[in-house]
Protein backbone atom coordinates (compact mmCIF):
# COMPACT_ATOMS: atom_id res chain seq x y z
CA UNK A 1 -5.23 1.63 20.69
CA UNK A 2 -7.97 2.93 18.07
CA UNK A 3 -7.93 3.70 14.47
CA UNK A 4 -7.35 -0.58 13.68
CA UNK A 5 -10.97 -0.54 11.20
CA UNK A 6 -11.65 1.10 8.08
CA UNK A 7 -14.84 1.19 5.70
CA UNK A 8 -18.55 1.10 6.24
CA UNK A 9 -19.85 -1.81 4.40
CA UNK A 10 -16.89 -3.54 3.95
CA UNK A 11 -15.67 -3.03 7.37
CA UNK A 12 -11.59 -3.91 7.68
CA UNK A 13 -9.71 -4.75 11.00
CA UNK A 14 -6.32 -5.66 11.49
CA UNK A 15 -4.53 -6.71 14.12
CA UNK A 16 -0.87 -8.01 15.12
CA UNK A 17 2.37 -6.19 15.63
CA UNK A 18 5.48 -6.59 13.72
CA UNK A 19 7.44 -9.13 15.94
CA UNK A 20 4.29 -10.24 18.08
CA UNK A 21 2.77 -13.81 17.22
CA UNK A 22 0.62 -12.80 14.36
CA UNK A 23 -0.62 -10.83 11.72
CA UNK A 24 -4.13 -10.74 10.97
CA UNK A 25 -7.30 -9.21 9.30
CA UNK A 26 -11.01 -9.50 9.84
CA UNK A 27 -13.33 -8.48 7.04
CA UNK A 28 -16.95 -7.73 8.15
CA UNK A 29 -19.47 -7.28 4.97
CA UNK A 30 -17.87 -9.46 2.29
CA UNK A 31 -21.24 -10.57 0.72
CA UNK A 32 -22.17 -14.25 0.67
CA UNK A 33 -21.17 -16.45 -2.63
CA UNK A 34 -18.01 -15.12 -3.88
CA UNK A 35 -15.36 -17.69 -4.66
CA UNK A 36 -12.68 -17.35 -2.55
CA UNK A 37 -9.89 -19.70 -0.94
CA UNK A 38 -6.86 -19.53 0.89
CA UNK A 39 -4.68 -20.07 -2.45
CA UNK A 40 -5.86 -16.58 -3.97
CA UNK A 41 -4.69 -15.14 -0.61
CA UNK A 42 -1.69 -16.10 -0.83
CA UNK A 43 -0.91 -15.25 -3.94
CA UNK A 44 -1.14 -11.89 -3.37
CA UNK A 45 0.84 -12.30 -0.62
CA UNK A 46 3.59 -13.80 -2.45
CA UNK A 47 3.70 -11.09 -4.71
CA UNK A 48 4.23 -8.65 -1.57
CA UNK A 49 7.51 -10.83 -0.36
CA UNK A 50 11.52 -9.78 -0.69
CA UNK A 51 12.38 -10.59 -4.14
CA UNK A 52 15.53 -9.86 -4.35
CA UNK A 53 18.78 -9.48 -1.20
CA UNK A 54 20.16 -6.63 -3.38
CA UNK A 55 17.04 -4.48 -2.42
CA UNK A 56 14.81 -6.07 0.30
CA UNK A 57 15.42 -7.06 3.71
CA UNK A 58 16.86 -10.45 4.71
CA UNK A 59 14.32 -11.19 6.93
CA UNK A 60 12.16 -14.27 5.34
CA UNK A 61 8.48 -14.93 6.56
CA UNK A 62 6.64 -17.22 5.10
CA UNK A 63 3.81 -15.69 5.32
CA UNK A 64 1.41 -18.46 4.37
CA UNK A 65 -1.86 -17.74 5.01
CA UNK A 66 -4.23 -19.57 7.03
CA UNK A 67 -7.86 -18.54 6.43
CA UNK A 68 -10.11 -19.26 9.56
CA UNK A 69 -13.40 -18.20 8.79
CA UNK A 70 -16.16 -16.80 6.77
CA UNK A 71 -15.33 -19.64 3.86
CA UNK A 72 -17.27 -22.77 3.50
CA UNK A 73 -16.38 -24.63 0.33
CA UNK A 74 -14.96 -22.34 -1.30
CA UNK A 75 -17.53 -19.42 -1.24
CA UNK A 76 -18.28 -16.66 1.10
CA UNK A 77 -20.69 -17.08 4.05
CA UNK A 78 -21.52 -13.61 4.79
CA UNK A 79 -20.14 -14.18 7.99
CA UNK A 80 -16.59 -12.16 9.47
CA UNK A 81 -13.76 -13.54 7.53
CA UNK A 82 -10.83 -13.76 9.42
CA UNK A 83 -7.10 -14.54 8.41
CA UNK A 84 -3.85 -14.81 9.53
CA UNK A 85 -0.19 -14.85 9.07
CA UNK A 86 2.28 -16.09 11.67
CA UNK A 87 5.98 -14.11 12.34
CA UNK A 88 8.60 -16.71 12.17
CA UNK A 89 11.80 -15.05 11.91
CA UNK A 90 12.01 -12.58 14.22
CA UNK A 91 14.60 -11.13 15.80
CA UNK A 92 13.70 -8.81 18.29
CA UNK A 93 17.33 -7.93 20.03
CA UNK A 94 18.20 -4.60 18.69
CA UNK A 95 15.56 -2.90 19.97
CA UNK A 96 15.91 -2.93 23.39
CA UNK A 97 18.02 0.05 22.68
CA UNK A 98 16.07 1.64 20.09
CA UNK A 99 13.39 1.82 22.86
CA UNK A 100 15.19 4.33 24.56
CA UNK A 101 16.92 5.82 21.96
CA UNK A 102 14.37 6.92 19.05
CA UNK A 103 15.61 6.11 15.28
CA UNK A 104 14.82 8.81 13.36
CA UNK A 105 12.63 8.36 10.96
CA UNK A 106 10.17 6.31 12.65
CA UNK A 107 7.65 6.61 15.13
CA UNK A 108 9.14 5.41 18.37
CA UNK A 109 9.60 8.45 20.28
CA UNK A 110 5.22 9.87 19.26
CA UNK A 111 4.47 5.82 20.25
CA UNK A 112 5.96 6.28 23.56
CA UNK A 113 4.74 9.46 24.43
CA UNK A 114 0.98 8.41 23.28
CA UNK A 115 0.93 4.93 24.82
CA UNK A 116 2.98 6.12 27.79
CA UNK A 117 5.93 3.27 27.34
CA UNK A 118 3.03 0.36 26.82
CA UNK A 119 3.59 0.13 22.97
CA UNK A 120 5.26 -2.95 21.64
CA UNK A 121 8.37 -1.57 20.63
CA UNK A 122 9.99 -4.56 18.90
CA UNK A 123 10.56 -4.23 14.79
CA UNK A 124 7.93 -0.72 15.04
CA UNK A 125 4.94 -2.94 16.29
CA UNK A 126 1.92 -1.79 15.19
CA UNK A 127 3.87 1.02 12.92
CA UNK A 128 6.15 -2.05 11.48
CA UNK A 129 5.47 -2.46 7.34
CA UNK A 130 4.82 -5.79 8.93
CA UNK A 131 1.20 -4.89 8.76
CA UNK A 132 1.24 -4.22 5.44
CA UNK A 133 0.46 -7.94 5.31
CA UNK A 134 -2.94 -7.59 6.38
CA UNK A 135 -4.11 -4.52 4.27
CA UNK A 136 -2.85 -7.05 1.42
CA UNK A 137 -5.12 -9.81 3.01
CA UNK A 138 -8.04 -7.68 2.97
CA UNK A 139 -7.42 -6.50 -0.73
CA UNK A 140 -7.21 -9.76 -1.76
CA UNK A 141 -11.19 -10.72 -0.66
CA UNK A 142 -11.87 -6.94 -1.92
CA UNK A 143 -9.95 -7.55 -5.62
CA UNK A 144 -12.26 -11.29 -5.50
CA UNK A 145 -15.31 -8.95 -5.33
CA UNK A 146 -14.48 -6.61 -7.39
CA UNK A 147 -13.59 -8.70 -10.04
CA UNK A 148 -17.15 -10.09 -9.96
CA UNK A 149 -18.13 -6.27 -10.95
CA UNK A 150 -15.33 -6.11 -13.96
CA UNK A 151 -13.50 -3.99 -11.72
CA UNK A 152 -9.63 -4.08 -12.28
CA UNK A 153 -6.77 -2.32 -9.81
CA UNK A 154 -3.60 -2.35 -11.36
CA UNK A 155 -0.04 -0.53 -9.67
CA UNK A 156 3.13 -0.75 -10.57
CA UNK A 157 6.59 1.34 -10.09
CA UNK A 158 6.88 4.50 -11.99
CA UNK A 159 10.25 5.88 -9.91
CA UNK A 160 12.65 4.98 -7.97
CA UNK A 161 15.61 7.01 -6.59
CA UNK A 162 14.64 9.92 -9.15
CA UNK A 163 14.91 7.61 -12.09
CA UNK A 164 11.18 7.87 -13.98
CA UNK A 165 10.04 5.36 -16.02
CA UNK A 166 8.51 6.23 -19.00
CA UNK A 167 4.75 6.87 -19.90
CA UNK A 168 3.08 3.98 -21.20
CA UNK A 169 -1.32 3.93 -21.97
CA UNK A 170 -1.25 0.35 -22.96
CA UNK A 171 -2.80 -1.33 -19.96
CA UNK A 172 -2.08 -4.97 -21.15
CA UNK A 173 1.22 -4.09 -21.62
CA UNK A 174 1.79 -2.36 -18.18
CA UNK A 175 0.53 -5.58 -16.36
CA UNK A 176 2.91 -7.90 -18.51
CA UNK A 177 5.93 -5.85 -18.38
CA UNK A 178 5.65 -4.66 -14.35
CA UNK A 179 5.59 -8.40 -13.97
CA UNK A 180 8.63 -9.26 -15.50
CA UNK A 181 10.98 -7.49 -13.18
CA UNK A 182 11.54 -7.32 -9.29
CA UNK A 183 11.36 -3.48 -9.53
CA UNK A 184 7.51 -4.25 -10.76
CA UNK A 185 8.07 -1.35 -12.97
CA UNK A 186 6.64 -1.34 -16.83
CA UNK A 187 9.83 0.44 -18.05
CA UNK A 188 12.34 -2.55 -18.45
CA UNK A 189 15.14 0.36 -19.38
CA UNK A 190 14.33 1.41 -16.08
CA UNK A 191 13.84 -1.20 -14.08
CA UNK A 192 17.48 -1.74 -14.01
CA UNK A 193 18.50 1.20 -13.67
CA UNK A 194 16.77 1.74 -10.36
CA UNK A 195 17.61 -1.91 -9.32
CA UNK A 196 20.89 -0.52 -9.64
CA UNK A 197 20.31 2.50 -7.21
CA UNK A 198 18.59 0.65 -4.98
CA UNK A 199 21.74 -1.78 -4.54
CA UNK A 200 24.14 1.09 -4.44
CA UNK A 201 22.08 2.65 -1.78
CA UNK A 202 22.18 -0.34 0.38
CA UNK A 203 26.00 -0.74 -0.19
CA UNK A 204 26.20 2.58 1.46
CA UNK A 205 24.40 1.75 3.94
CA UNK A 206 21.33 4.32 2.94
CA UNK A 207 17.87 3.80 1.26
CA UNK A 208 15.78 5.34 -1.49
CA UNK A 209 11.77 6.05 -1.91
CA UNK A 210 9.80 6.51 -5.11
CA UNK A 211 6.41 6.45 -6.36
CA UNK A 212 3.85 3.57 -7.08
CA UNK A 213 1.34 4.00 -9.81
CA UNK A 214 -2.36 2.72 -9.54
CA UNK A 215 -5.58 2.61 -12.09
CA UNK A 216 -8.49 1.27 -11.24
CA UNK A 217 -10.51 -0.02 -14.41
CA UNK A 218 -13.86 -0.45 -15.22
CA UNK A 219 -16.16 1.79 -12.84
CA UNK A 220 -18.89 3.80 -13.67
CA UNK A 221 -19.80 7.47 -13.03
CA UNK A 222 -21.64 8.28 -10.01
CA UNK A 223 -19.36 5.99 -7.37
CA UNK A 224 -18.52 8.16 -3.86
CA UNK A 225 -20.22 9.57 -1.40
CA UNK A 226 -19.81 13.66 -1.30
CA UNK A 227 -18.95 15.96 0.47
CA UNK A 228 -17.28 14.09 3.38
CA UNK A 229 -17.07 10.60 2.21
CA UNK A 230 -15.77 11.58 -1.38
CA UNK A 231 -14.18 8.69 -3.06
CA UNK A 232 -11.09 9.59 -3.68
CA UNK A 233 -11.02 11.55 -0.19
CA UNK A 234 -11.16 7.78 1.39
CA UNK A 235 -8.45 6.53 -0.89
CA UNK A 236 -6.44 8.82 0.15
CA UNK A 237 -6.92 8.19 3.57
CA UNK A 238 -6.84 4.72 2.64
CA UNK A 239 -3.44 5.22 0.78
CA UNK A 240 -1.94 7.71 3.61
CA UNK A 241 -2.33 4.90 5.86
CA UNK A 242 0.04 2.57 4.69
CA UNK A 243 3.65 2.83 6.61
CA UNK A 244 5.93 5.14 4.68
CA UNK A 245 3.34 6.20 2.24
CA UNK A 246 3.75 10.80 2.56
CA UNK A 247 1.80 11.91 -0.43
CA UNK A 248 -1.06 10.87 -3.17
CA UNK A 249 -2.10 12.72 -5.63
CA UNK A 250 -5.16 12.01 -8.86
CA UNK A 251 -4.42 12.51 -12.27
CA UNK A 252 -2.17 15.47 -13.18
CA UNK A 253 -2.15 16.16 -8.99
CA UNK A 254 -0.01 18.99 -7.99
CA UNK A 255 1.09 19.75 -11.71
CA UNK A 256 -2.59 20.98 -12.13
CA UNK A 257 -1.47 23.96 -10.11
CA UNK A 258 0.79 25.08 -12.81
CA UNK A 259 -1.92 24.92 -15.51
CA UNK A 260 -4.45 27.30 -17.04
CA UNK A 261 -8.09 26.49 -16.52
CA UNK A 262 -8.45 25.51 -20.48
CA UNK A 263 -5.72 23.19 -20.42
CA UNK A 264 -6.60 21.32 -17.21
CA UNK A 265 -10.69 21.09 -17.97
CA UNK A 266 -10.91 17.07 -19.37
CA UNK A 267 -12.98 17.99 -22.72
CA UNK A 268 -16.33 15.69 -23.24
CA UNK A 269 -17.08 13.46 -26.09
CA UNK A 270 -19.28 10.68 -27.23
CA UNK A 271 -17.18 7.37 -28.13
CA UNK A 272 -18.55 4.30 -28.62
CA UNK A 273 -21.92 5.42 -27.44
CA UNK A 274 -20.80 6.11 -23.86
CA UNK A 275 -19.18 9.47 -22.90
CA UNK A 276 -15.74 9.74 -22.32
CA UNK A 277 -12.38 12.92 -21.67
CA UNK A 278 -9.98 13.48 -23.99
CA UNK A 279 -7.62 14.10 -21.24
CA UNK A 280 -7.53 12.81 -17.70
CA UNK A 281 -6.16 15.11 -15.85
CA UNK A 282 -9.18 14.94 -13.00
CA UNK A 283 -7.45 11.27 -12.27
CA UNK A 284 -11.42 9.78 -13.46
CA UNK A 285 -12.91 11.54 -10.21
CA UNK A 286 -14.90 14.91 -9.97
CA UNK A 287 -16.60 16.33 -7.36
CA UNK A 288 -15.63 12.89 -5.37
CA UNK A 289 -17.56 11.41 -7.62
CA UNK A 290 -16.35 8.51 -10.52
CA UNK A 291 -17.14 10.27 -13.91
CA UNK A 292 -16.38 7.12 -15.78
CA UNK A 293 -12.51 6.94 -17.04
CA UNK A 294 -9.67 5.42 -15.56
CA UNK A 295 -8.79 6.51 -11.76
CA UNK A 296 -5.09 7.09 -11.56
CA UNK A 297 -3.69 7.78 -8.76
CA UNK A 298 0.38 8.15 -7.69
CA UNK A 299 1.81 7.14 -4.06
CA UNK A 300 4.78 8.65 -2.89
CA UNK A 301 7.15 6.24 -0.53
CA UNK A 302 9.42 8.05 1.35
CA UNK A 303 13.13 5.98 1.73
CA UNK A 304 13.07 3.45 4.38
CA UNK A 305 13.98 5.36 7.82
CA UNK A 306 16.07 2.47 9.21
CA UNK A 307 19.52 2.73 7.40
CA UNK A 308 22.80 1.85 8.86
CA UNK A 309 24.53 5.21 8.36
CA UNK A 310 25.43 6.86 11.87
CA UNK A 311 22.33 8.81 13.08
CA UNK A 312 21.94 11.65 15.49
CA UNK A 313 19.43 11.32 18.49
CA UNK A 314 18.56 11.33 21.81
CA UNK A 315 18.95 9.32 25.18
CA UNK A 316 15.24 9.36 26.74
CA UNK A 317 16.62 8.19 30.27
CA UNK A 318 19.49 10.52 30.41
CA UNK A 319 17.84 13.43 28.57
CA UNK A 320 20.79 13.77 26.20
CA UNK A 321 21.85 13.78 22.64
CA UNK A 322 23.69 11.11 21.49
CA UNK A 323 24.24 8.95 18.17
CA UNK A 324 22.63 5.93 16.59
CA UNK A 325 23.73 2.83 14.36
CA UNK A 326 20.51 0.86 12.89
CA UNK A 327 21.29 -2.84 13.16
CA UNK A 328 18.47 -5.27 12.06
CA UNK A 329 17.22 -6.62 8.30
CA UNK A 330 15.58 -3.89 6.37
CA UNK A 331 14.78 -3.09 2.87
CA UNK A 332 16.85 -0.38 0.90
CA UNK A 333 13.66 0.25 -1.13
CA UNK A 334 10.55 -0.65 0.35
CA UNK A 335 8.94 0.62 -3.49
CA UNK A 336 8.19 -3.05 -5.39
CA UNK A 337 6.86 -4.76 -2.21
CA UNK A 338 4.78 -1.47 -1.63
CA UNK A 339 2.99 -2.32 -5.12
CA UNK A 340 0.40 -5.06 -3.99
CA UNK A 341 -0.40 -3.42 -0.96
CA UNK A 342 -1.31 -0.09 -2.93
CA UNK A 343 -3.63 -2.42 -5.05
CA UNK A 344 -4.77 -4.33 -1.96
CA UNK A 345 -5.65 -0.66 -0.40
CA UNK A 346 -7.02 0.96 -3.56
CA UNK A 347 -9.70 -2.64 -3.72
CA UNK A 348 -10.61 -2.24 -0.24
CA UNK A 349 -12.08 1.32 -0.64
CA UNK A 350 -13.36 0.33 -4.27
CA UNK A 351 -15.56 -2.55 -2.88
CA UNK A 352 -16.72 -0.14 0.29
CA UNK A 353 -17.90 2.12 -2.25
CA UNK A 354 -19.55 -0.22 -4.74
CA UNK A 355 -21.16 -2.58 -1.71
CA UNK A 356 -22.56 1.04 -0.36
CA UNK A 357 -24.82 1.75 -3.42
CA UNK A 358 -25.95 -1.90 -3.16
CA UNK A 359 -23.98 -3.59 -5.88
């Protein structure tokens, strides 16, 4: 199976399946002297666990890191770093049907066809939100770096269910009040009303997407690589690889097809001695290029495929239709936990970029 790396200086490679022994990451290019240890790991991945029953599955990993190389007293050696989680509660039983009998939704029946019936089927394998685990691993190192450059990523939930929070420019208190809440969204009004979707969804035995909001802070103009390796070309890809994850979009995205040329164009001016927009509609990238504001970005989640609502499908040994009932532990909104891992995935392509031009 291909496609497991990503990056060119800051090479990422995971590996693991969602009910095999492990999940793990190995970073190639992480320079030599950054602080880093296995506590600032895991607090990332904390932050990516079920927080609550009334929205998240019920399955409970610890998910406590174990960091295996690359670190020698607490710095950076230069060397690979490699780390792992291990899968503890797993509970591989329902899918011995689901092998044969797709769930919509999800990628068994293209998994079988392209591995020819060798994929690990169990929990998704390699497709599993499982993996998620290691992109967040990976961001972790890459937010360490990054914060050595003054370099800040920063998501949080902006809807849920088709309830929007409101805008807010106030970056301090974004990151205070996305942190008070298990929806990780900065509109507490919000918040509960979408925790209250989310459980209503589950009590029906549906699910619900939304969107995660990122910025990334503090880079200067000039980061990316055009035409092909355009920086927010590789977020995107970065961002479209992340289970669930159907659309991205920069600044005012697809609502810049509905505007007029003079209301889109982000005017110039001088503030502070450094030029800045008056707008942001380009998102803080032109020509795949940084041009010095914020990058914002929006990821659309779609609702978790695996939902205990009746399901049409199809019997792959008997070649007919038939119907399907989900059983297994799954989240109703797979939104808040998605939040790190957008910020672990937007870090990983920010340090590529900045570790390319030699910084």
């Amino acid at each position: 199976m291909s496609g497991n790396s990503i990056g060119k200086r800051f090479v990422v490679t995971c590996f693991g399946e969602s009910h095999g022994r492990c999940v793990g990451v190995v970073i190639d290019g992480c320079p030599a002297g950054i602080g880093l240890s296995e506590e600032t790991v895991q607090r990332e991945l904390d932050r990516r666990r079920p927080q609550s029953e009334q929205i998240s599955t019920t399955r409970r990993e610890e998910d406590k890191v174990q960091l295996l190389s690359g670190v020698f007293q607490g710095r950076t050696t230069g060397a690979p770093i490699m780390m792992l989680v291990w899968n503890r509660d797993v509970d591989s039983s329902p899918y011995e049907e689901y092998r044969w009998k797709p769930r919509p939704g999800h990628a068994d029946y293209p998994a079988l066809i392209r591995y020819e019936g060798n994929n690990d089927y169990r929990g998704g394998g390699r497709f599993s939100g499982r993996l998620t685990a290691a992109i967040v691993m990976a961001g972790a190192v890459a937010k360490t770096y990054l914060q050595s450059k003054h370099v800040e990523v920063l998501a949080y939930t902006v809807e849920v269910a088709g309830i929007r929070a409101k805008t807010l420019s106030n970056t301090s208190e974004i990151r205070e009040k996305a942190a008070g809440n298990v929806m990780h969204c900065p509109d507490e009004e919000a918040a509960k009303r979408m925790e209250k979707a989310v459980a209503a969804a589950r009590r029906e035995g549906d699910s619900v997407g939304g969107v995660v909001e990122c910025l990334a802070l503090g880079l200067s103009p000039g980061v990316g690589d055009p035409l092909f390796d355009s920086l927010d070309a590789d977020l995107a890809k970065m961002l479209l690889d992340i289970p669930a994850v159907k659309g991205v979009e920069f600044g005012a995205g697809f609502g810049a097809a509905r505007l007029k040329g003079s209301e889109n164009n982000d005017a110039y001016r001088v503030q502070d001695g450094r030029v800045v927009t008056e707008t942001n509609n380009a998102g803080g990238i032109l020509g795949g290029l940084t041009n010095g504001m914020p990058i914002i970005m929006r990821v659309a989640f779609k609702p978790t495929p695996s939902i205990s609502k009746r399901q049409r499908t199809v019997d792959l040994k008997e070649m007919v239709d038939t119907d399907l009932e989900i059983r297994g532990r799954h989240d109703a909104c797979i939104v808040p936990r998605a939040v790190p891992v957008v910020e672990a995935a937007v870090a990983v392509v920010l340090a590529d970029h900045l570790l390319r031009l030699g910084l």
